[in-house]
C-alpha atoms as a PDB file:
ATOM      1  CA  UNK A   1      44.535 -11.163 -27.275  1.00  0.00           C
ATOM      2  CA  UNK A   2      44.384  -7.108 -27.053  1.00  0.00           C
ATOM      3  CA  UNK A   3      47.630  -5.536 -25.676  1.00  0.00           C
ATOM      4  CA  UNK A   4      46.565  -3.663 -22.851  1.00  0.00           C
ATOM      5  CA  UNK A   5      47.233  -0.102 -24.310  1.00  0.00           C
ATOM      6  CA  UNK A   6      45.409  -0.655 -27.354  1.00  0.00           C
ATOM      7  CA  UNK A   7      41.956   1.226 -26.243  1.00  0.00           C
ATOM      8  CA  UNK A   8      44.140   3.801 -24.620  1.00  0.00           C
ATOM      9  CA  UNK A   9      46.187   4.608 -28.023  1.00  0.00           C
ATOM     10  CA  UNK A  10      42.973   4.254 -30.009  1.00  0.00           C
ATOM     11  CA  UNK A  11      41.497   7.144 -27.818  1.00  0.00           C
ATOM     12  CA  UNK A  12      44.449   9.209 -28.066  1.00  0.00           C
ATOM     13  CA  UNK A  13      44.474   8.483 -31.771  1.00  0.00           C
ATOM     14  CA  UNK A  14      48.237   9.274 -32.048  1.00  0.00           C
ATOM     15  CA  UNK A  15      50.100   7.044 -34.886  1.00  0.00           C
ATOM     16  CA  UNK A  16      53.347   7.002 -32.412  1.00  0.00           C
ATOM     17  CA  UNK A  17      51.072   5.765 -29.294  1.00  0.00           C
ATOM     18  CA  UNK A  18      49.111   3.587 -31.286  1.00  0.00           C
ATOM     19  CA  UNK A  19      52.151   1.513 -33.759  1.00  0.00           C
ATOM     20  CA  UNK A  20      53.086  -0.946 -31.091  1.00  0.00           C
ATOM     21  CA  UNK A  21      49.652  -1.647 -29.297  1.00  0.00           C
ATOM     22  CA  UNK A  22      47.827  -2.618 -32.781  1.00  0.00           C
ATOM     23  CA  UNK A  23      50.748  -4.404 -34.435  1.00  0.00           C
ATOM     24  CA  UNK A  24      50.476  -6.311 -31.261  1.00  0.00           C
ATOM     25  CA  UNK A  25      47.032  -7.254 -30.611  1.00  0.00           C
ATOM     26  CA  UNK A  26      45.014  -9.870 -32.172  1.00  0.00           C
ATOM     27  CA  UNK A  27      41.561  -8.590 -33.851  1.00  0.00           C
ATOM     28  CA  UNK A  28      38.802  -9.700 -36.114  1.00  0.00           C
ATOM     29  CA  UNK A  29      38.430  -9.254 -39.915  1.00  0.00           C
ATOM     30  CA  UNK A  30      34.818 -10.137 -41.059  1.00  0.00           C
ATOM     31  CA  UNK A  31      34.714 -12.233 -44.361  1.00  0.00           C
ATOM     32  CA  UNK A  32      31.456 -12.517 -47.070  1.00  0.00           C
ATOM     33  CA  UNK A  33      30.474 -14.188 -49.799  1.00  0.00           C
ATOM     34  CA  UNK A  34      31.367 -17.422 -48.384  1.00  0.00           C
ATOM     35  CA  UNK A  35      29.520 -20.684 -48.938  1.00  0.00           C
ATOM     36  CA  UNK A  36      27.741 -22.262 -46.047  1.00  0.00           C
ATOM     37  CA  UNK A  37      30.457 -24.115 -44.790  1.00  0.00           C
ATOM     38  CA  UNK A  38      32.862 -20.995 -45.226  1.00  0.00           C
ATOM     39  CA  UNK A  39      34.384 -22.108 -48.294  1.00  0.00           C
ATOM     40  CA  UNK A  40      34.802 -19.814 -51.423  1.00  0.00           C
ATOM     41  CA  UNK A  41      36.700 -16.577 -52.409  1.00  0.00           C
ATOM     42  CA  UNK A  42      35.231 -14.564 -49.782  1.00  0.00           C
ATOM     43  CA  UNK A  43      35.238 -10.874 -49.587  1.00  0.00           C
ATOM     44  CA  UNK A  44      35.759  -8.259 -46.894  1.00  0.00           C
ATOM     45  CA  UNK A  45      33.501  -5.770 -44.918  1.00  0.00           C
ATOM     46  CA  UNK A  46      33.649  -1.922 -45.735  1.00  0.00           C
ATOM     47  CA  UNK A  47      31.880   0.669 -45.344  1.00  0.00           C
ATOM     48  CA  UNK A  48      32.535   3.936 -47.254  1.00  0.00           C
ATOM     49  CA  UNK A  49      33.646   6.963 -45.232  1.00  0.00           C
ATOM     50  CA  UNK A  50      34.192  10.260 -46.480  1.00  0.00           C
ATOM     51  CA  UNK A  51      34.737   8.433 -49.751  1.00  0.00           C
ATOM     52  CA  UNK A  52      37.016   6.061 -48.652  1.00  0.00           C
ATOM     53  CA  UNK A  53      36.529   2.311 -48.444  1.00  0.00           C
ATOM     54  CA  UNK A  54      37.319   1.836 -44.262  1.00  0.00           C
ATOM     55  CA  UNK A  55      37.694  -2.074 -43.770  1.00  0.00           C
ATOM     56  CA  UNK A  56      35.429  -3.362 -40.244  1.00  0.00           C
ATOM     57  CA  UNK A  57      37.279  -4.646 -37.575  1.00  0.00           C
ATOM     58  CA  UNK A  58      36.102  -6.034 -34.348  1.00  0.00           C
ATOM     59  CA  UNK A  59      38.137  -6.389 -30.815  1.00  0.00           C
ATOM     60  CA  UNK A  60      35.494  -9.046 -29.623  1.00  0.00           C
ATOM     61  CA  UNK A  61      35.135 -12.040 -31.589  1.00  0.00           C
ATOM     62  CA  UNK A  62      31.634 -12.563 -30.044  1.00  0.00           C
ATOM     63  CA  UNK A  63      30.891  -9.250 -30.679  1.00  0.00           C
ATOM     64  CA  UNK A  64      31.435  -9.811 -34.081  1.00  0.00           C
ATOM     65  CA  UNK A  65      29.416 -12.852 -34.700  1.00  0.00           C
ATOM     66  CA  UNK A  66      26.200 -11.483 -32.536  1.00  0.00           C
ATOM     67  CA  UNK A  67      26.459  -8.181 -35.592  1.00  0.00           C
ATOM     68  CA  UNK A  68      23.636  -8.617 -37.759  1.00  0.00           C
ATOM     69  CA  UNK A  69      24.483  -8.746 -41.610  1.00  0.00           C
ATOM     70  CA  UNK A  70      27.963  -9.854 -40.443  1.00  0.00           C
ATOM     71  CA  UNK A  71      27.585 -13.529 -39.724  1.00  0.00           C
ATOM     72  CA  UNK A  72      29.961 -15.077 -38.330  1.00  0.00           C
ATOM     73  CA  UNK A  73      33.130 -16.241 -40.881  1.00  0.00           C
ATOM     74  CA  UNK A  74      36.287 -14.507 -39.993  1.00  0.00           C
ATOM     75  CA  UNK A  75      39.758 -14.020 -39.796  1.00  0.00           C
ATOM     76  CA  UNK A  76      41.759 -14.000 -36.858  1.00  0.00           C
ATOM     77  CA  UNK A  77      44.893 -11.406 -37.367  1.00  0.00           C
ATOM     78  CA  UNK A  78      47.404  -9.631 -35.628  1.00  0.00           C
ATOM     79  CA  UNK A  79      47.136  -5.808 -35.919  1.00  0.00           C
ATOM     80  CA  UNK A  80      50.772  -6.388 -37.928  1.00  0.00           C
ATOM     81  CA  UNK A  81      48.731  -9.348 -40.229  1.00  0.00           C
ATOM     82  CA  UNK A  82      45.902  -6.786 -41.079  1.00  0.00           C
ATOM     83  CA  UNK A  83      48.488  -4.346 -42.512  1.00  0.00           C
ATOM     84  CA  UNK A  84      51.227  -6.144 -44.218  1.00  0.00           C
ATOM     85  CA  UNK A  85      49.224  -9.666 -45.873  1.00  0.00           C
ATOM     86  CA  UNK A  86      49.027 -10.127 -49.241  1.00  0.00           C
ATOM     87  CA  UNK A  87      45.868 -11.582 -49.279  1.00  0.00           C
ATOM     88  CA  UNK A  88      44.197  -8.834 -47.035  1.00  0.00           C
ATOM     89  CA  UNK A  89      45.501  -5.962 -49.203  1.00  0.00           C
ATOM     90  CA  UNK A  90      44.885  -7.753 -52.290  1.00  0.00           C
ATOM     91  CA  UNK A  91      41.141  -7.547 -51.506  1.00  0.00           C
ATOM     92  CA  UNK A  92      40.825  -4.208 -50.543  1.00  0.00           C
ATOM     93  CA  UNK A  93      41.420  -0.619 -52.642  1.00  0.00           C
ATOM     94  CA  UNK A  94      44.533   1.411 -51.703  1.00  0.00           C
ATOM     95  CA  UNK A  95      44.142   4.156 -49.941  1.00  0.00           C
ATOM     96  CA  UNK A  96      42.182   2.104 -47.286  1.00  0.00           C
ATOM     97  CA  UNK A  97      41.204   3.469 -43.901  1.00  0.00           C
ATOM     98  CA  UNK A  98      39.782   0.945 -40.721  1.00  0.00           C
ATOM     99  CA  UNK A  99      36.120   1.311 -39.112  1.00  0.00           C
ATOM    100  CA  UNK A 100      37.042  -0.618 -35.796  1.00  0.00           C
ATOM    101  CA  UNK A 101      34.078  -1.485 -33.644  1.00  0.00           C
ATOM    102  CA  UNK A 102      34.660  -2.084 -29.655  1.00  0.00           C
ATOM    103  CA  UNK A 103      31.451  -2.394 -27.801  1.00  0.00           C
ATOM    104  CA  UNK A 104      29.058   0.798 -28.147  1.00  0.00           C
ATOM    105  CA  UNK A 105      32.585   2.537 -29.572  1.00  0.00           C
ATOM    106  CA  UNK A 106      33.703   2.999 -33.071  1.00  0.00           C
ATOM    107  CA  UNK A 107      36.791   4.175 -33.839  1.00  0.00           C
ATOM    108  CA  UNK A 108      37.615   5.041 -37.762  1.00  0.00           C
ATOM    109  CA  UNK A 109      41.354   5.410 -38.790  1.00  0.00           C
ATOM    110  CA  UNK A 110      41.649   7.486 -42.303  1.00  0.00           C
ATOM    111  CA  UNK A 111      43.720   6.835 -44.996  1.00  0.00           C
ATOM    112  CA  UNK A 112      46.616   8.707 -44.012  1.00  0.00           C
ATOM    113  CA  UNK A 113      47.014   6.722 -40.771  1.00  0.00           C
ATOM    114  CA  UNK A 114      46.734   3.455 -42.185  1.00  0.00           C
ATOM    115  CA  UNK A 115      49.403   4.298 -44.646  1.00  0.00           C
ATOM    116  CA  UNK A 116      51.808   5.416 -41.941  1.00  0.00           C
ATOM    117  CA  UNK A 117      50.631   2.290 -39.430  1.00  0.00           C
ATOM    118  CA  UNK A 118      51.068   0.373 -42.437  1.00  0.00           C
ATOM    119  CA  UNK A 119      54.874   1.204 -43.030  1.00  0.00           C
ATOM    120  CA  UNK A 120      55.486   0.552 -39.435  1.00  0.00           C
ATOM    121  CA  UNK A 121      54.064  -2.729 -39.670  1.00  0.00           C
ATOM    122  CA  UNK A 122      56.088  -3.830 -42.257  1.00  0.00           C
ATOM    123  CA  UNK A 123      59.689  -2.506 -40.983  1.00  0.00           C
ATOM    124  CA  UNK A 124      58.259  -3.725 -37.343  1.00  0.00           C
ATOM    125  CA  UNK A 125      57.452  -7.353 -39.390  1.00  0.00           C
ATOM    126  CA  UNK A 126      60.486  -7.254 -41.172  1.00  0.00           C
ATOM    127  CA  UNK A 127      62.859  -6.989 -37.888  1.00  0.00           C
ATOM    128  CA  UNK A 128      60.876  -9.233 -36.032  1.00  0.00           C
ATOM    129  CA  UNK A 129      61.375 -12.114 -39.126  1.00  0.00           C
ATOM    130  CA  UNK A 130      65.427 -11.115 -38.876  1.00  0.00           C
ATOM    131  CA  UNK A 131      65.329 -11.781 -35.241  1.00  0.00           C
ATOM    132  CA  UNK A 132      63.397 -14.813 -34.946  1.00  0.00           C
ATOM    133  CA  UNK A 133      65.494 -16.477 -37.974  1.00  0.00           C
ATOM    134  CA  UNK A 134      68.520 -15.555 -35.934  1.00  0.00           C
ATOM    135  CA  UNK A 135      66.740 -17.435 -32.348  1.00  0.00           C
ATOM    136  CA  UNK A 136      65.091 -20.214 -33.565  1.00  0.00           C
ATOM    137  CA  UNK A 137      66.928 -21.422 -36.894  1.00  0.00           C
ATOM    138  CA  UNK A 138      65.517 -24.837 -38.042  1.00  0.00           C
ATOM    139  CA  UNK A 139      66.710 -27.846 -36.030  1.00  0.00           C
ATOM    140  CA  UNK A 140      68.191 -31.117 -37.855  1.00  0.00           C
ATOM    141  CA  UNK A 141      65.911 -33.791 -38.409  1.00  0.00           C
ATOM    142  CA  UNK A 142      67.300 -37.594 -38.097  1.00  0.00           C
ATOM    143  CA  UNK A 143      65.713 -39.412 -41.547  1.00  0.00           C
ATOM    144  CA  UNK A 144      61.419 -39.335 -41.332  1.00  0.00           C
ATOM    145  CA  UNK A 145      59.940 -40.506 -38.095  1.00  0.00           C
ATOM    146  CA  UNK A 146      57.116 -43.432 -37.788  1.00  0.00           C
ATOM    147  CA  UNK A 147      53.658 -42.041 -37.458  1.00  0.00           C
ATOM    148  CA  UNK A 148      52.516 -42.185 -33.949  1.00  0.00           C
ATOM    149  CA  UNK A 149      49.525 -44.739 -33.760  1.00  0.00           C
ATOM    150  CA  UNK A 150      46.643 -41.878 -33.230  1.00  0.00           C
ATOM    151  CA  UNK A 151      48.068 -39.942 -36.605  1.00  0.00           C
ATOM    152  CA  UNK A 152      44.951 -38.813 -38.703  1.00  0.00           C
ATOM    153  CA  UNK A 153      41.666 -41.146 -38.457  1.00  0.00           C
ATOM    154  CA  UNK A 154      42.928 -42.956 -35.766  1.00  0.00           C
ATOM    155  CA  UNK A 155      42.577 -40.018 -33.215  1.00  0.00           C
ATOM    156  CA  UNK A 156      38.810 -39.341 -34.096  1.00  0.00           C
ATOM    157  CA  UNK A 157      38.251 -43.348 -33.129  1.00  0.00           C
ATOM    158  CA  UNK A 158      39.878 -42.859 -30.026  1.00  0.00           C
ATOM    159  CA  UNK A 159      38.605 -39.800 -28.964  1.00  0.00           C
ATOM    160  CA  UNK A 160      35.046 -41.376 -29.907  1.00  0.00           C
ATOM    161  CA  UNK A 161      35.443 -44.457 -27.742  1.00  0.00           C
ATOM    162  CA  UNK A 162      36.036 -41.633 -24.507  1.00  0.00           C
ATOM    163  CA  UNK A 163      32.399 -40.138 -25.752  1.00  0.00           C
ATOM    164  CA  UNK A 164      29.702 -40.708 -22.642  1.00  0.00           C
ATOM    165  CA  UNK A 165      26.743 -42.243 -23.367  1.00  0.00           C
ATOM    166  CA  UNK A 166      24.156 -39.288 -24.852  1.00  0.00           C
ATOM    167  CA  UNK A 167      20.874 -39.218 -26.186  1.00  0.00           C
ATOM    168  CA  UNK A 168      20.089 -39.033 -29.862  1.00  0.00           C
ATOM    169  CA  UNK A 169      20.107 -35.573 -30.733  1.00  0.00           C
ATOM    170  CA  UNK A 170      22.690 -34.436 -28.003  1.00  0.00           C
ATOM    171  CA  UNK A 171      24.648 -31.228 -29.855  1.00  0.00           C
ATOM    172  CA  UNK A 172      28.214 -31.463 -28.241  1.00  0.00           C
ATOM    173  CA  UNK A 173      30.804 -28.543 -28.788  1.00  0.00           C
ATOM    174  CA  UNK A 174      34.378 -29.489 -27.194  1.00  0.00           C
ATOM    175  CA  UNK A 175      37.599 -27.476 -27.155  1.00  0.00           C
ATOM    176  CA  UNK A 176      40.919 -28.022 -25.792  1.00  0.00           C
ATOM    177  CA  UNK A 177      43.395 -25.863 -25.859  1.00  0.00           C
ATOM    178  CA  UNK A 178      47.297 -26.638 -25.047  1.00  0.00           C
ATOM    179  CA  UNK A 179      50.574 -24.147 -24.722  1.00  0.00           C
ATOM    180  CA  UNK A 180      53.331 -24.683 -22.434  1.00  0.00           C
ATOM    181  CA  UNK A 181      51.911 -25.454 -19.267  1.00  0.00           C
ATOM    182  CA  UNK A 182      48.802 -23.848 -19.896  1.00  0.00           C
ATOM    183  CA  UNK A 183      45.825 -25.891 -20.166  1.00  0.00           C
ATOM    184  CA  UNK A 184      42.080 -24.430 -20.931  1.00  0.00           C
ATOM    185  CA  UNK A 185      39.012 -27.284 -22.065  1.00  0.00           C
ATOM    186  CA  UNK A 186      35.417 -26.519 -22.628  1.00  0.00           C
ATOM    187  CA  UNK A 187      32.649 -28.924 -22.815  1.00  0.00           C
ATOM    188  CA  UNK A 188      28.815 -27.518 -23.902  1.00  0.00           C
ATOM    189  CA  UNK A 189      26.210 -30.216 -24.522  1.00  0.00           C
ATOM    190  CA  UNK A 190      22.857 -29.393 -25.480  1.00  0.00           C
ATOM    191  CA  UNK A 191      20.252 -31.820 -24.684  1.00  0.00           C
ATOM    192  CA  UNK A 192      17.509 -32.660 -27.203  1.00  0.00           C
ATOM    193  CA  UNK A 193      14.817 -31.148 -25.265  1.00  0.00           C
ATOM    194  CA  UNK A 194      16.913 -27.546 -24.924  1.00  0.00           C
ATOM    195  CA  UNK A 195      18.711 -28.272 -21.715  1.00  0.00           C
ATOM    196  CA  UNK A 196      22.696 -26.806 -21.604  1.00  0.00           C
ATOM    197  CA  UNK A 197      24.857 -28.417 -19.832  1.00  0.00           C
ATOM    198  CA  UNK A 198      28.491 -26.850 -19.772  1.00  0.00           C
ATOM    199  CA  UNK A 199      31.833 -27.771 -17.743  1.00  0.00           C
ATOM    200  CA  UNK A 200      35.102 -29.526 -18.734  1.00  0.00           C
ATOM    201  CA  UNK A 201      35.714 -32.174 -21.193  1.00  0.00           C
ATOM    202  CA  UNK A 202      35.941 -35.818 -19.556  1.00  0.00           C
ATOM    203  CA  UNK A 203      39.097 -36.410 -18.548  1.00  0.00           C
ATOM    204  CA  UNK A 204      39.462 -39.543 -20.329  1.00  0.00           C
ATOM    205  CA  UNK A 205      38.965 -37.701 -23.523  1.00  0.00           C
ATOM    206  CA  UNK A 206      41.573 -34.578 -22.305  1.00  0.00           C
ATOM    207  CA  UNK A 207      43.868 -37.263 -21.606  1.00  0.00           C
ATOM    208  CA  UNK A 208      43.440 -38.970 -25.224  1.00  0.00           C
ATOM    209  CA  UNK A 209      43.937 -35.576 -26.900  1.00  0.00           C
ATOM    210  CA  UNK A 210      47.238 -34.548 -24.874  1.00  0.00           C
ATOM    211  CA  UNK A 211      48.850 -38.029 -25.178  1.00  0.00           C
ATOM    212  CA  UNK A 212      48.162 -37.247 -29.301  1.00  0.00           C
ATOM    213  CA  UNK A 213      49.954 -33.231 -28.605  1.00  0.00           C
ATOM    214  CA  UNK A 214      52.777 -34.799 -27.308  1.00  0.00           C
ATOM    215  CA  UNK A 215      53.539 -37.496 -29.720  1.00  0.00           C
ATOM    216  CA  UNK A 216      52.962 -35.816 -32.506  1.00  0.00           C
ATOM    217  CA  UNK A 217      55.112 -32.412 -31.560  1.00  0.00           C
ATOM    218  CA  UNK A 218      57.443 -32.222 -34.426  1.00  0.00           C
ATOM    219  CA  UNK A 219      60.573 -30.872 -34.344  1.00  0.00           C
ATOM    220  CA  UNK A 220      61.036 -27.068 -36.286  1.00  0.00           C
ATOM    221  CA  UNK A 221      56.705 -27.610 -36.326  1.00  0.00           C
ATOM    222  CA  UNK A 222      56.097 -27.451 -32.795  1.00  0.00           C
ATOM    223  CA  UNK A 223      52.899 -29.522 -31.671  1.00  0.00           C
ATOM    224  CA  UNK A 224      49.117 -28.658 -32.161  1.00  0.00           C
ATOM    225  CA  UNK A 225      47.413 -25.763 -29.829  1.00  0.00           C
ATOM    226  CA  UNK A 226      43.801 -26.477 -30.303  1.00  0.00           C
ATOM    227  CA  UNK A 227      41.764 -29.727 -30.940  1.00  0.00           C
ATOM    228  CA  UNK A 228      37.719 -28.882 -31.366  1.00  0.00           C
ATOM    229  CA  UNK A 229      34.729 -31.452 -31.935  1.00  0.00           C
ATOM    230  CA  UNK A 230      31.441 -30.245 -32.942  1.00  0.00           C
ATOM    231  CA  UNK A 231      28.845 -32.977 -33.724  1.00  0.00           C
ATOM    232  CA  UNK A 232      25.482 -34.345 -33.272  1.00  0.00           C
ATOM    233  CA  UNK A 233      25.213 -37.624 -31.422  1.00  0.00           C
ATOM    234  CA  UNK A 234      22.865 -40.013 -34.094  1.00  0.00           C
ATOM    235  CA  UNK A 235      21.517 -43.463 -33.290  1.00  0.00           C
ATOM    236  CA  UNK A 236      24.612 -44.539 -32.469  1.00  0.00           C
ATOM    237  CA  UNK A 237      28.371 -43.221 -30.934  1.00  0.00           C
ATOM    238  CA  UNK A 238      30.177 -41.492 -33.533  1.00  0.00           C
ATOM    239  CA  UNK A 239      33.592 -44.045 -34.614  1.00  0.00           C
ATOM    240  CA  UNK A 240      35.622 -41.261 -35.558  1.00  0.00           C
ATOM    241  CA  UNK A 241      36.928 -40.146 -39.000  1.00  0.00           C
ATOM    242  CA  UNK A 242      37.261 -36.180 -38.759  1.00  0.00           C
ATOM    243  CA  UNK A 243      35.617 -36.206 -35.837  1.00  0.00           C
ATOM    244  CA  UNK A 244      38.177 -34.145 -34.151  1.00  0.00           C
ATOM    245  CA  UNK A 245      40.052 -30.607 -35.945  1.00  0.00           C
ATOM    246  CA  UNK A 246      43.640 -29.788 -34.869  1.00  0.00           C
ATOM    247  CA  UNK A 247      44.677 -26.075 -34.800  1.00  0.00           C
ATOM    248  CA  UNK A 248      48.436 -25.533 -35.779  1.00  0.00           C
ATOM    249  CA  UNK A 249      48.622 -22.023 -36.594  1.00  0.00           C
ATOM    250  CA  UNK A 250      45.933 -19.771 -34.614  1.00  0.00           C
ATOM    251  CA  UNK A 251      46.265 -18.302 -31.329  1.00  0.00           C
ATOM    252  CA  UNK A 252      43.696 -20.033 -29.242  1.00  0.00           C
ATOM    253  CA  UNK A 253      40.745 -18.219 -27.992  1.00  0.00           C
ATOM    254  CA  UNK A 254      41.952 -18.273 -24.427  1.00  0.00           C
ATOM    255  CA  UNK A 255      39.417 -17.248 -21.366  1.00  0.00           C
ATOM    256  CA  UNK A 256      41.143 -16.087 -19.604  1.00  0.00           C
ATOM    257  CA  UNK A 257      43.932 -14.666 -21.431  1.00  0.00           C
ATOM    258  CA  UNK A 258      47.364 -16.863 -20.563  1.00  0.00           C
ATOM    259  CA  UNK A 259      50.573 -14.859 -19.736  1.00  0.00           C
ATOM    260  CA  UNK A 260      52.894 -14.527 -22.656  1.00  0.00           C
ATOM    261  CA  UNK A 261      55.582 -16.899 -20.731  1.00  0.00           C
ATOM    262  CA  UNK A 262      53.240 -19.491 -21.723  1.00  0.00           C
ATOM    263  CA  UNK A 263      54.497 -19.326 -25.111  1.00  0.00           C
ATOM    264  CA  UNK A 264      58.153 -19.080 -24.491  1.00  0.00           C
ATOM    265  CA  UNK A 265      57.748 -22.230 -22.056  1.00  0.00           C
ATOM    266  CA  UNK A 266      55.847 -24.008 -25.479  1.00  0.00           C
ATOM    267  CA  UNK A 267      59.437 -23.132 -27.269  1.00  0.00           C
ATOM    268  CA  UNK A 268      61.175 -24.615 -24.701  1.00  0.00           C
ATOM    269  CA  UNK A 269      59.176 -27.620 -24.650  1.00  0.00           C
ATOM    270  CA  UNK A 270      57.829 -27.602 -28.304  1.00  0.00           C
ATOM    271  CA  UNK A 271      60.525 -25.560 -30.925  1.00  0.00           C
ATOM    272  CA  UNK A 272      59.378 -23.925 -33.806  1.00  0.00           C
ATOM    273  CA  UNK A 273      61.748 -22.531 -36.287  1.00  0.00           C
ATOM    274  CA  UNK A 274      61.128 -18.908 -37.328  1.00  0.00           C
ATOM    275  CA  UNK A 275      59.837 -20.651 -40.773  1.00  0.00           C
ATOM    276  CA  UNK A 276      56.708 -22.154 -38.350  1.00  0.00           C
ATOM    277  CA  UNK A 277      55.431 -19.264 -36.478  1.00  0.00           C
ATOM    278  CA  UNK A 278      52.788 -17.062 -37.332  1.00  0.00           C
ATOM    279  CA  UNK A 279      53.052 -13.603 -36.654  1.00  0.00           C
ATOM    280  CA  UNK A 280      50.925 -13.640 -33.569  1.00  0.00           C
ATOM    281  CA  UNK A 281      53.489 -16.439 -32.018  1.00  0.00           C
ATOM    282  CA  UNK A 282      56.324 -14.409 -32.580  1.00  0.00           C
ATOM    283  CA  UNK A 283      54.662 -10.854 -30.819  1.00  0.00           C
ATOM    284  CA  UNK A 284      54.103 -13.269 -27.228  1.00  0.00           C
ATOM    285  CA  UNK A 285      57.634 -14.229 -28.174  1.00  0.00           C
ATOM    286  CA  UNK A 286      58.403 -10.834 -28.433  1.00  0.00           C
ATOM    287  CA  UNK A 287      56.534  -9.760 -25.293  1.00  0.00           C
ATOM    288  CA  UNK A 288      57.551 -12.566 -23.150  1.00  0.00           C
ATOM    289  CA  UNK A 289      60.989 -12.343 -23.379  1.00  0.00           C
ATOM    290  CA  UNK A 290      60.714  -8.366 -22.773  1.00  0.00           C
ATOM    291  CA  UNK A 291      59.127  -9.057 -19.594  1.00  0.00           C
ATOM    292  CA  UNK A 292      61.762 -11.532 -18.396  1.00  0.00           C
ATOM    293  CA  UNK A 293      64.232  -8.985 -19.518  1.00  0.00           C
ATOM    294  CA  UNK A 294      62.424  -6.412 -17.569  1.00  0.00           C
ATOM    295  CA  UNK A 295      62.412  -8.791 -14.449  1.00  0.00           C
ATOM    296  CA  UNK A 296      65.645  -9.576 -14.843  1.00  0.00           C
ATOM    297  CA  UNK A 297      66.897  -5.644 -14.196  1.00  0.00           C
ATOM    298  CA  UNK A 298      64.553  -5.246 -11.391  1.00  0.00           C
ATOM    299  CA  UNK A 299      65.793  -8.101  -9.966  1.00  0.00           C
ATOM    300  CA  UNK A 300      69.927  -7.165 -10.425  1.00  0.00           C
ATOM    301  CA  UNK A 301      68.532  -3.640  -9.133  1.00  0.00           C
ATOM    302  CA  UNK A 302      67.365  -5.146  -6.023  1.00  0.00           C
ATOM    303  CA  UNK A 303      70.128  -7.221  -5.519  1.00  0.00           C
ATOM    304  CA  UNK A 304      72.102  -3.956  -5.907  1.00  0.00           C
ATOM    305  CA  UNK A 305      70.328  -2.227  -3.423  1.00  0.00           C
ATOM    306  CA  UNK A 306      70.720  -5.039  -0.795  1.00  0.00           C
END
């Protein structure tokens, strides 16, 4: 998700315009040197400018895997992530600058601004840690629950038995993703003679993966926002095994983007403590309970007024 006045600031090019927009926004950091399945140390993209290594960075994720020489392993970061991980900076030279590529657009950011984007990142990381240890402090657990029956293995059998009946060589892609009340799923099947078919996933097999969310929601953990399938239908129905990934920690790929109250209505209904949110969770956080703040004195305004 791109805050709205991130190609604005990045135009204007002004470190004070630009802090809040890019610490906010989610973008792409293209990874190397990976095996084929994306395992391995990896390395990151540069390109030298003006004698400066200047890390690539892409707003469109599809953008970014359609690049030739990129491919298409990545990390999915916060503007805040980028500038204040470990890892990140650990594989790149100091004195860094960013090549950012939007469409037909590149914008580069020298050294200099990095370095001062960079330092409000961390004090903007930093106070957004204090605040979120302070609003959602870890909850008290009563003794170690019982496994709920589609834990592990069991969920990839019984997300396989929902599976309709496809030819051999059927290529099926499935994604649902889950916050608050919010609720996006793709289905893409390609047919052994080329044919795409795309739509929703069956509903038996939406309603198999939600029952599983809700079950397994942990308290201080929160519950799973993404479960994916990607397979190849053999001579016979797959019977499960890891036939289905569960995303704890990324921000889904929404199309269309969901309102940041979605996320504040998936703490209500879902808490994390502070200790379980990635950075990205905690700048909706941020910018949902700004808006409802914001509503809030429009709404005592108009009551004044009245």
């Amino acid at each position: 998700m791109l805050h709205p006045d991130l190609r604005a600031a990045l135009a204007a090019g002004d470190v004070d315009t630009l802090s809040w927009p890019w610490c906010a926004s989610v973008v792409h950091l293209p990874l190397t040197k990976l095996n084929k399945d994306g395992g391995g140390a990896g390395s990151l993209v540069t390109r030298s400018i003006k004698k400066a290594p200047h890390l690539r960075v892409f707003l469109d994720e599809a953008e970014l895997q359609s690049t030739p020489r990129i491919g298409s392993f990545h990390r999915r970061l916060t503007g805040r992530e980028l500038l204040t991980d470990p890892l990140v900076l650990s594989l790149v030279e100091p004195g860094f600058g960013l090549a950012i590529t939007d469409g037909d657009r590149e914008t580069k950011l020298g050294p200099g601004v990095i370095a001062e984007l960079r330092q409000r990142a961390q004090t903007s990381l930093a106070d957004a840690r204090a605040r979120a240890d302070q609003s959602y402090p870890s909850l008290p657990v009563a003794g170690t629950e019982e496994l709920n029956p589609l834990s592990g293995h069991h969920l990839g059998a019984a997300v396989a038995e929902t599976l309709p009946d496809l030819p051999a060589g059927t290529a099926v892609v499935a994604v649902l993703r889950c916050v608050g009340d919010q609720v996006q799923s793709l289905w893409r099947q390609t047919n052994p003679d080329g044919e795409v078919r795309a739509g929703d996933m069956p509903t038996e097999m939406q309603r198999v993966l939600q029952e599983h969310r809700e079950a397994n929601a942990a308290p201080n953990v929160g519950a799973w926002l993404t479960a994916s399938m990607n397979l190849r239908i053999g001579k016979s129905k797959p019977t499960g095994g890891s036939l289905v990934s569960l995303n704890w920690d990324h921000e889904p790929a929404w199309q269309p983007e969901v309102p940041p109250s979605a996320y504040a209505e998936e703490q209500a209904r879902h808490p994390r403590s502070a200790d379980w949110m990635p950075d990205w969770m905690l700048s909706r956080l941020d910018e949902a309970y700004q808006n409802q703040a914001h509503q809030n004195q429009a709404n005592h305004s108009e009551g004044e007024r009245q």
